[in-house]
Structures are given as structure tokens and as C-alpha cells.
Protein backbone atom coordinates (compact mmCIF):
# COMPACT_ATOMS: atom_id res chain seq x y z
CA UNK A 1 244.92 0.41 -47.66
CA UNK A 2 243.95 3.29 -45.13
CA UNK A 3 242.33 1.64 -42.10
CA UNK A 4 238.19 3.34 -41.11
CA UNK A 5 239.94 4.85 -38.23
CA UNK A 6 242.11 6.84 -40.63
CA UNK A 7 239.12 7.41 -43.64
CA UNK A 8 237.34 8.72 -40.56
CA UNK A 9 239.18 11.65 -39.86
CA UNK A 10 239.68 12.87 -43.39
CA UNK A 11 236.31 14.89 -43.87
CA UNK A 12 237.31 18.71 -44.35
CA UNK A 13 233.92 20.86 -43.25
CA UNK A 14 233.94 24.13 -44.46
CA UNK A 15 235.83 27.13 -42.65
CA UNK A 16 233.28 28.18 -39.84
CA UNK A 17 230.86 25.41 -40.36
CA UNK A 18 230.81 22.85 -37.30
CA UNK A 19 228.60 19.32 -37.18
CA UNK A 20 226.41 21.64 -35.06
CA UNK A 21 226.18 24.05 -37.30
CA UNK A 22 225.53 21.85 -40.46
CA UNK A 23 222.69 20.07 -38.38
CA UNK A 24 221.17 23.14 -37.49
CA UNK A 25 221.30 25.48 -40.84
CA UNK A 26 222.31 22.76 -43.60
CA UNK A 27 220.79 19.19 -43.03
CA UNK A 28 217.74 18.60 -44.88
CA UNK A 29 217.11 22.90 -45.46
CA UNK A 30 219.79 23.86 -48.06
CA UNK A 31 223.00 22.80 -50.28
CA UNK A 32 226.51 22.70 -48.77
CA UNK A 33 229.71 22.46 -51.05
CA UNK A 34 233.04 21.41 -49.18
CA UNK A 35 235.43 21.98 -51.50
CA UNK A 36 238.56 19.41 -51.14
CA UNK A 37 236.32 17.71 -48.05
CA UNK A 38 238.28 14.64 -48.70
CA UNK A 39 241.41 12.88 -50.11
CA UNK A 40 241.09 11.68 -53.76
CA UNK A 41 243.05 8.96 -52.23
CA UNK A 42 240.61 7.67 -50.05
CA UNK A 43 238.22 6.12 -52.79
CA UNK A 44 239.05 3.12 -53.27
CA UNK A 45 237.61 1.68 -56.69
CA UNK A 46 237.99 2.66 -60.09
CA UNK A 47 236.16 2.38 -63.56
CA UNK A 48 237.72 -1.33 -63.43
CA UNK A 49 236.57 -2.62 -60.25
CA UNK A 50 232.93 -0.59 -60.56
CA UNK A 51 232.64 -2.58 -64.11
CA UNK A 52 233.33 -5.84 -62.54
CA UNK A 53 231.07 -5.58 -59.52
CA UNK A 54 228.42 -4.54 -62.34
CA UNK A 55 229.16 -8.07 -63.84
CA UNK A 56 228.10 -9.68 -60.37
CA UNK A 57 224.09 -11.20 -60.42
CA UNK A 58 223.96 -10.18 -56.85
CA UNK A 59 224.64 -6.68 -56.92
CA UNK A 60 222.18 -4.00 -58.74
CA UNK A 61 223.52 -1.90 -61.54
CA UNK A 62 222.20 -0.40 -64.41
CA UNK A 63 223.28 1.63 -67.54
CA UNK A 64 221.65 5.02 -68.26
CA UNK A 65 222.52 6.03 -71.75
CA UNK A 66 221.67 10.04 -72.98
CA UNK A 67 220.12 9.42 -76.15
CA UNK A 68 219.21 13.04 -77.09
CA UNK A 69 216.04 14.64 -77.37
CA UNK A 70 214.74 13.91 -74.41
CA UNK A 71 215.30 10.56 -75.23
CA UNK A 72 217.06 7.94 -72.40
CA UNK A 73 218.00 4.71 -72.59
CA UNK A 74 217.99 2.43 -69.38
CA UNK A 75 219.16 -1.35 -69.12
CA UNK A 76 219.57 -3.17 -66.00
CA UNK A 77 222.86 -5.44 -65.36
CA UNK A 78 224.32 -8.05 -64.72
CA UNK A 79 226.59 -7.00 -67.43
CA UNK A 80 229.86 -8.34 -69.61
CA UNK A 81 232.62 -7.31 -71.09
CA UNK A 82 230.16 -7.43 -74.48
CA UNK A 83 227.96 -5.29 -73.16
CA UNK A 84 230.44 -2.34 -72.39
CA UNK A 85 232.59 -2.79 -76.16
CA UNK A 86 228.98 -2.34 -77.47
CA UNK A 87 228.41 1.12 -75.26
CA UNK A 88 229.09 4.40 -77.22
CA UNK A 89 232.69 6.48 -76.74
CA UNK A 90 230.06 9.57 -74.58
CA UNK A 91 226.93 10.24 -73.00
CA UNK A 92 226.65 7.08 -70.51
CA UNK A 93 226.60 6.31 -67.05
CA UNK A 94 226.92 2.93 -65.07
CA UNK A 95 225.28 3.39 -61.71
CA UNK A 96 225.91 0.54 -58.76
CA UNK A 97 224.19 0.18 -55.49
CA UNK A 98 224.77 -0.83 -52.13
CA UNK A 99 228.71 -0.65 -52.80
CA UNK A 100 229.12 -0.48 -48.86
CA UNK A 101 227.92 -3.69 -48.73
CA UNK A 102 230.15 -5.59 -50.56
CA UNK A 103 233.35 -3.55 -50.11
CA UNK A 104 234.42 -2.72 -46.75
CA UNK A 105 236.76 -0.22 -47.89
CA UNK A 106 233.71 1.54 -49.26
CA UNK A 107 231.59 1.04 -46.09
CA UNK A 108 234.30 3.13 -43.98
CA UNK A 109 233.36 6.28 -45.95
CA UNK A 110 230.15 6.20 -43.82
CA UNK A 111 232.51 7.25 -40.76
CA UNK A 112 233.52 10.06 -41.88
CA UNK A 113 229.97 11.48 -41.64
CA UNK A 114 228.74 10.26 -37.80
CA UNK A 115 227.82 13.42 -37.04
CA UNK A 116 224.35 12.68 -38.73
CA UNK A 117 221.65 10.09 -37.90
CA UNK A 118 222.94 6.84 -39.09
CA UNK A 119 219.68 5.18 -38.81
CA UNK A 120 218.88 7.13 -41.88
CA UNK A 121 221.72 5.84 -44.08
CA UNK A 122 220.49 3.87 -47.19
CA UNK A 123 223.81 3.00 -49.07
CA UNK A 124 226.56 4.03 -51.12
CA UNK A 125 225.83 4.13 -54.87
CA UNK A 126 229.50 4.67 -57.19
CA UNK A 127 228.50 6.08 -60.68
CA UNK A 128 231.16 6.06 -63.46
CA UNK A 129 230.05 8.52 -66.40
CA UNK A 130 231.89 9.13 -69.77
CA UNK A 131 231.97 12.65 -71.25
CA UNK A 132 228.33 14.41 -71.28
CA UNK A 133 227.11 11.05 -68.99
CA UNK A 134 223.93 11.78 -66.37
CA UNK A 135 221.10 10.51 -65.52
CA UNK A 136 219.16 13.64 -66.34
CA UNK A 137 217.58 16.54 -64.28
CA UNK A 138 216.07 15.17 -61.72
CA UNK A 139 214.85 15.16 -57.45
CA UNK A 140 215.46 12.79 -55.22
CA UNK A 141 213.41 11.87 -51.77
CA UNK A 142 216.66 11.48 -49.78
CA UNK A 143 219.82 13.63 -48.34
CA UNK A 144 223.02 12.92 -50.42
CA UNK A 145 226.20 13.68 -49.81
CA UNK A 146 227.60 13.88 -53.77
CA UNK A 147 231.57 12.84 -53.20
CA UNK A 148 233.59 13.76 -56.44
CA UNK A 149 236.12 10.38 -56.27
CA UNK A 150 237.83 11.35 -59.78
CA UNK A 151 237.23 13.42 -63.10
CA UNK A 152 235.48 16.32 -63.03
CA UNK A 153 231.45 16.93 -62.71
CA UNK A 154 229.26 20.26 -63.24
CA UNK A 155 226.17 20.24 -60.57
CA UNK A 156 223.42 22.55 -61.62
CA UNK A 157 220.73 23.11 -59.45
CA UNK A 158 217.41 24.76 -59.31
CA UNK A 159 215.56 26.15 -56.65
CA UNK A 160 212.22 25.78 -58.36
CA UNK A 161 209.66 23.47 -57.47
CA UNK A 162 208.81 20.97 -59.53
CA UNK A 163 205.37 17.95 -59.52
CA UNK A 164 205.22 14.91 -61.66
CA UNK A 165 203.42 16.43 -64.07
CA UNK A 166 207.37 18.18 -64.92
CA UNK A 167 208.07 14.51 -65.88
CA UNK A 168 209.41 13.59 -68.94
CA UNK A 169 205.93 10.71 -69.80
CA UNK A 170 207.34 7.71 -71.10
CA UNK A 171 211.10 7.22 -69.63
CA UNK A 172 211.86 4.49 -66.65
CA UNK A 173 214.33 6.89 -65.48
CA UNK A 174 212.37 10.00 -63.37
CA UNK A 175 214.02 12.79 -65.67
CA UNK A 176 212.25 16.17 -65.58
CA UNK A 177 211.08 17.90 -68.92
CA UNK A 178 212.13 21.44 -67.60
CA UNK A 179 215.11 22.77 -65.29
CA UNK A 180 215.86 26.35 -64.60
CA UNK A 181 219.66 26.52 -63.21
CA UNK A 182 219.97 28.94 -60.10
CA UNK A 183 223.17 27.60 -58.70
CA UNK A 184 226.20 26.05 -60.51
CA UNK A 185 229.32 23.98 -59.56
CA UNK A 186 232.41 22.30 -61.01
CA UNK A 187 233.21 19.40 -58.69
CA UNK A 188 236.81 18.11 -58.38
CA UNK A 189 238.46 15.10 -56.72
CA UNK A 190 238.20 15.12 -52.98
CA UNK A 191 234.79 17.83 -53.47
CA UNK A 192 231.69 17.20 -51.71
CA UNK A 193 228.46 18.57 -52.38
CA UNK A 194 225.26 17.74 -50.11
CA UNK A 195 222.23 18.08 -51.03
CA UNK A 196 218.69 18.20 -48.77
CA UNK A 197 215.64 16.23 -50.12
CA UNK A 198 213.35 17.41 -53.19
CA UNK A 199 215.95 20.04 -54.09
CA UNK A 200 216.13 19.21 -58.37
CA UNK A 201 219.64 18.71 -59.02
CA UNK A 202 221.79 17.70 -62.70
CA UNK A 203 224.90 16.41 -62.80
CA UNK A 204 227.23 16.29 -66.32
CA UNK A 205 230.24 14.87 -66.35
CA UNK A 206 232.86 16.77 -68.18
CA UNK A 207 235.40 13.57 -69.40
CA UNK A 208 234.93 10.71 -67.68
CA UNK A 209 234.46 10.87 -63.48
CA UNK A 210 233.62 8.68 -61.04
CA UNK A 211 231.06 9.96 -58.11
CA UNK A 212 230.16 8.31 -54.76
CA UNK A 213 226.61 8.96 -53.31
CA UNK A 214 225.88 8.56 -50.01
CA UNK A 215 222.13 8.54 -49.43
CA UNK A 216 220.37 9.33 -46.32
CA UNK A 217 216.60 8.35 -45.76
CA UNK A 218 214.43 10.73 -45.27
CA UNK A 219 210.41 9.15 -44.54
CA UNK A 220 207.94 11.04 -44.87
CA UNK A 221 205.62 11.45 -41.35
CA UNK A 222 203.21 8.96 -43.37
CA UNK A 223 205.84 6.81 -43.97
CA UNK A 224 206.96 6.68 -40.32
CA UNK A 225 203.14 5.99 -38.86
CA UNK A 226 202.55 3.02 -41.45
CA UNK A 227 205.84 1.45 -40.48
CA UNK A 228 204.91 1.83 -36.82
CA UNK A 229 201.43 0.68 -37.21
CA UNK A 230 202.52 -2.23 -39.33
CA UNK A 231 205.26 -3.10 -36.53
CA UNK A 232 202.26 -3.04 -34.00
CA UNK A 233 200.25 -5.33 -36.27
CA UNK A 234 203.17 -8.14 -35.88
CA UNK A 235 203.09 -7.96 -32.45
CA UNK A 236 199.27 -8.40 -32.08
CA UNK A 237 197.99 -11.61 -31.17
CA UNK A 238 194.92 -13.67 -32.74
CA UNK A 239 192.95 -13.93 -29.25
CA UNK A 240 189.65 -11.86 -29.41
């Protein structure tokens, strides 16, 4: 196994774009895509392994299955070996959290990206998809750094903005009724693509492909006061 010290070194930036630069014209403004940014050999789990953590009561999975017609199925895990011989041959993705925190090979992935705030790292989520798998069109509230582990997996992404009210009603999963593509990428094994907060975003996996998300917090101001003000409240004390 390739020691953190190794993993840490891997990351590939772009020609001409430093940490400095990323922080200052890429971090939380627009998309980056580092093609071959890192080894395909430093993933560490396959469809196996992900299955089999997804089997674990402690650990949060779930199975988003691409019914048609605006149609999506979700179900939440623990899973077995039933469920997944039940699953259809396309159109499915298994989705696990907090990886990092039960495989340390997974949690050394984090070093390759020090050059941003680690305070604001939320975990590593490892999605396997079969041909035509997603989780639909949809924004997220976080930075992600999307890291192509295996297969291959077309990113479109729109530049548009989009409310609730471009929900799909109905579905558990936050898909949105309308997308209008303005970019469009193929990503490969070792390919990175990051992506600031609220910037809607689709991924389709063409075969079956394994992706590794790591998600960066990013609070709102709002968020930040009512943490502070609720961290002031513990510290008050009950004499008037």
C-alpha cells in the first residue's frame, strides 16, 4: 500500500496553475479540470469493498436508482448481497459516506489537497454507478473536488441559476426538473474536476465507474453567526 506521505505528493495541478493561483481565481468562483491529477493507482477500493462497507449498520449508504421519466428511486442501506442480485443490469448508483473515516487509506487522499482550508473538509463520499447511473442534475452547497478512481464519467454543467422551485416536487433526492448544459467533460481514471458551491452539475456514468468526492464546507455568513452565538450561549452562566 502507498504510505500518505507518498498519496501526498501525487496531485498533478494544471500547467501554470499554482495553490496560489487556484485559491485566488478557482476556489469557490469557477470549475477547474486537472486532467490525469492523480494515479488511478492511488484509490484504493473497488466495487467489492464499496459494496461491503454498504453492508455495515454503521456507515451511511444509499441506492439511487434512475427510473425514467423523471422518476427516481432512493433506498437507504444497510444492504446484502440480496439486495444488489435484485438491482437492475443499468441506471444505478450506490453512494457511501464518510469513507475517510473508516479507511485510512482513503483518509490520506485529503493530503494531497492541504493547500485549502482543512477546517472546511466534510468527508469523502465513493460512488459506484453502472452504465447511465447518477443521481440526477443537481447543486450542491459545498466545494468538491470530483476524483475519477475508475470507468469513465461525462460531467455536464450549467452556468444557469437555478431556485427550488426548478425542483423536481415529489423525489427525496434534490434532482432539478430543467438543466441547460454550457460546459461538458469526459472524466478518466486519475481526472479531477472541482467544482465551487451552487454551480448545477450532472454526472452519467458511461459503463460502470467508480468516483471519489471530496467535499468542502462552505457556511453560509448566517450559518457562521448562529454557530458562534450558540457557542457563546454554552459558555454563559445561569447567575443574573
Amino acid at each position: 500500500m502507498t504510505d500518505s506521505s507518498t498519496l501526498a505528493a501525487q496531485l498533478r495541478l494544471p500547467a501554470g496553475v499554482s495553490h496560489q493561483r487556484f485559491l485566488a481565481e478557482f476556489w469557490q468562483r469557477q470549475p477547474l479540470l486537472m486532467r490525469g491529477a492523480l494515479s488511478p493507482a492511488g484509490f484504493p477500493l473497488g466495487a467489492d469493498e464499496l459494496a461491503g462497507l454498504a453492508c455495515e449498520a454503521e456507515i451511511e449508504s444509499r441506492l439511487v436508482i434512475d427510473q425514467g421519466a423523471d422518476r427516481w428511486l432512493v433506498r437507504h442501506g444497510p444492504f446484502d448481497e440480496e439486495d444488489f442480485a435484485a438491482l437492475p443490469e443499468s441506471h444505478w448508483t450506490l453512494l457511501v459516506q464518510d469513507v475517510d473515516k473508516f479507511v485510512p487509506a482513503v483518509a490520506a487522499l485529503i493530503e494531497n489537497f492541504d493547500f485549502v482550508p482543512d477546517w472546511r473538509i466534510d468527508d469523502i463520499m465513493i460512488s459506484f454507478a453502472t452504465d447511465q447511473g447518477g443521481v440526477g442534475p443537481h447543486i450542491d452547497a459545498y466545494d468538491v473536488f470530483l476524483m475519477q478512481a475508475s470507468g469513465r464519467r461525462r460531467w455536464r454543467l450549467s452556468l444557469g441559476k437555478y431556485t427550488d422551485d426548478d425542483l423536481i416536487s415529489g423525489l427525496e433526492q434534490r434532482v432539478l426538473a430543467r438543466f441547460d448544459t454550457d460546459q461538458e467533460w469526459v472524466l478518466e481514471p486519475g481526472d479531477i474536476l472541482y467544482l465551487p458551491p451552487g454551480l448545477a452539475h450532472w454526472g452519467i456514468a458511461e459503463g460502470e465507474c467508480i468516483t471519489y468526492s471530496l467535499g468542502f464546507r462552505a457556511p453560509s455568513q448566517r450559518d457562521l453567526a448562529a454557530d458562534w452565538f450558540q457557542h457563546l450561549v454554552s459558555l454563559a452562566g445561569e447567575r443574573r
